[in-house]
Protein backbone atom coordinates (compact mmCIF):
# COMPACT_ATOMS: atom_id res chain seq x y z
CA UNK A 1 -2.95 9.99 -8.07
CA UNK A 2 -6.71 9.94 -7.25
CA UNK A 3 -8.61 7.45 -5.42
CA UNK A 4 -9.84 5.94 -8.71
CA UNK A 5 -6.35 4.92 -9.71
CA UNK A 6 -5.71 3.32 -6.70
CA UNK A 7 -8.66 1.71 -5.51
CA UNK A 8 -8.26 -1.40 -8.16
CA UNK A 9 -5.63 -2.04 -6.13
CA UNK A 10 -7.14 -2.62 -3.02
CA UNK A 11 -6.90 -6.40 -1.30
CA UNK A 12 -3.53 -6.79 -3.73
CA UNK A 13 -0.08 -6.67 -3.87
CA UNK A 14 1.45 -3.76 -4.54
CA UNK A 15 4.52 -1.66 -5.04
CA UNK A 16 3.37 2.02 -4.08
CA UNK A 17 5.91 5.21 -4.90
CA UNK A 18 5.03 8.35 -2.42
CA UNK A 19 5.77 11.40 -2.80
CA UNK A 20 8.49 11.67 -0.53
CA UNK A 21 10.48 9.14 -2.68
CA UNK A 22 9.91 6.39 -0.30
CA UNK A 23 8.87 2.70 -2.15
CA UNK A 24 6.41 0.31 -0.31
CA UNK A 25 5.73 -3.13 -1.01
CA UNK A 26 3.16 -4.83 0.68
CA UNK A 27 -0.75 -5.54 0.52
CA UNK A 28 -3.10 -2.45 -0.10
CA UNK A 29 -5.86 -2.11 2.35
CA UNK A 30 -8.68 0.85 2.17
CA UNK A 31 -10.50 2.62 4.64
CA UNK A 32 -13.01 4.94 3.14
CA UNK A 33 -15.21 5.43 6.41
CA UNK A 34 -14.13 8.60 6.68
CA UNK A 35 -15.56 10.89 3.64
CA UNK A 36 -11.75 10.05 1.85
CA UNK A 37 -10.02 7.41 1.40
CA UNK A 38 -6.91 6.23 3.92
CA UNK A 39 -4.59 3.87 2.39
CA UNK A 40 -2.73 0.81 4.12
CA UNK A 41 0.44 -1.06 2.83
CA UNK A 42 0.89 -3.99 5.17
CA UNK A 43 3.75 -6.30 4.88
CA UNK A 44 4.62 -9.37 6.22
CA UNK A 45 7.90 -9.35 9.41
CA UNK A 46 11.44 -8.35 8.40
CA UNK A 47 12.48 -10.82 11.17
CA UNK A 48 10.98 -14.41 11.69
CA UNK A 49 8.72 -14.35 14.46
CA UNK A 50 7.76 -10.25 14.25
CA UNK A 51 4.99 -8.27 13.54
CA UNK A 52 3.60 -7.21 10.14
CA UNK A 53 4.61 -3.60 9.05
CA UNK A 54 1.87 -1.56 8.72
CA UNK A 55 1.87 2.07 6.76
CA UNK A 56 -0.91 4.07 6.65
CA UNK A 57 -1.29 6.75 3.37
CA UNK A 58 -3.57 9.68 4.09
CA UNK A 59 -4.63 10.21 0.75
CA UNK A 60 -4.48 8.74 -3.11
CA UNK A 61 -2.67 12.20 -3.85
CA UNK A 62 0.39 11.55 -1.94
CA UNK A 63 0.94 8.18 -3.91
CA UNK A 64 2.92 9.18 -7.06
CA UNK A 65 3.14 5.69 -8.74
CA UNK A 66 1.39 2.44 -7.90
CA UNK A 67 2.23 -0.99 -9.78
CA UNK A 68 1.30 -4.97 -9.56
CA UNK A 69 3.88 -6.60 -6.89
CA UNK A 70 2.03 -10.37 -7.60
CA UNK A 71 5.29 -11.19 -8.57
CA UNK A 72 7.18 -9.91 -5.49
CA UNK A 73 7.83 -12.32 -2.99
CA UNK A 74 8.30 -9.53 -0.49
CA UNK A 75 5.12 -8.04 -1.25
CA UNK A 76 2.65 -10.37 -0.77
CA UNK A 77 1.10 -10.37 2.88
C-alpha cells in the first residue's frame, strides 16, 4: 500500500494485514518526521493491569490490507 492509503487511517481503529501474514488490531499512529512515514498499531493490555502493545510498521508498503476495526472491541485503544 502507499502512504496515501493508509494515512486516513491515522488516530483510528484499525485492522492492518502485513506482509508477513501477521493481522494487527489496534489504534494507528503516524510518525512522518523522518522523510517517510513509520506506522504504529497500539493496543490496549492482553492482561488486566499490563502495558499497551505497541508495533511499529516501517513503511505503508509492507501493509498489504488495512480496514475500519470501530467495531472491534479489541481494537480500540
Amino acid at each position: 500500500m502507499t502512504d496515501q492509503e493508509v494515512h486516513p487511517f491515522v488516530g483510528k481503529p484499525v485492522r492492518v494485514t502485513l506482509a508477513d501474514g501477521r493481522i494487527l488490531a489496534g489504534t494507528l499512529h503516524a510518525d512522518d518526521a523522518h522523510g517517510h512515514a513509520h506506522y504504529a498499531v497500539v493496543s490496549d493490555p492482553v492482561a488486566a493491569g499490563g502495558s499497551k502493545a505497541t508495533e511499529v510498521i516501517h513503511g505503508a508498503d509492507i501493509i498489504t490490507n488495512i480496514e475500519d476495526a470501530a467495531d472491534d472491541p479489541a481494537a480500540v485503544e
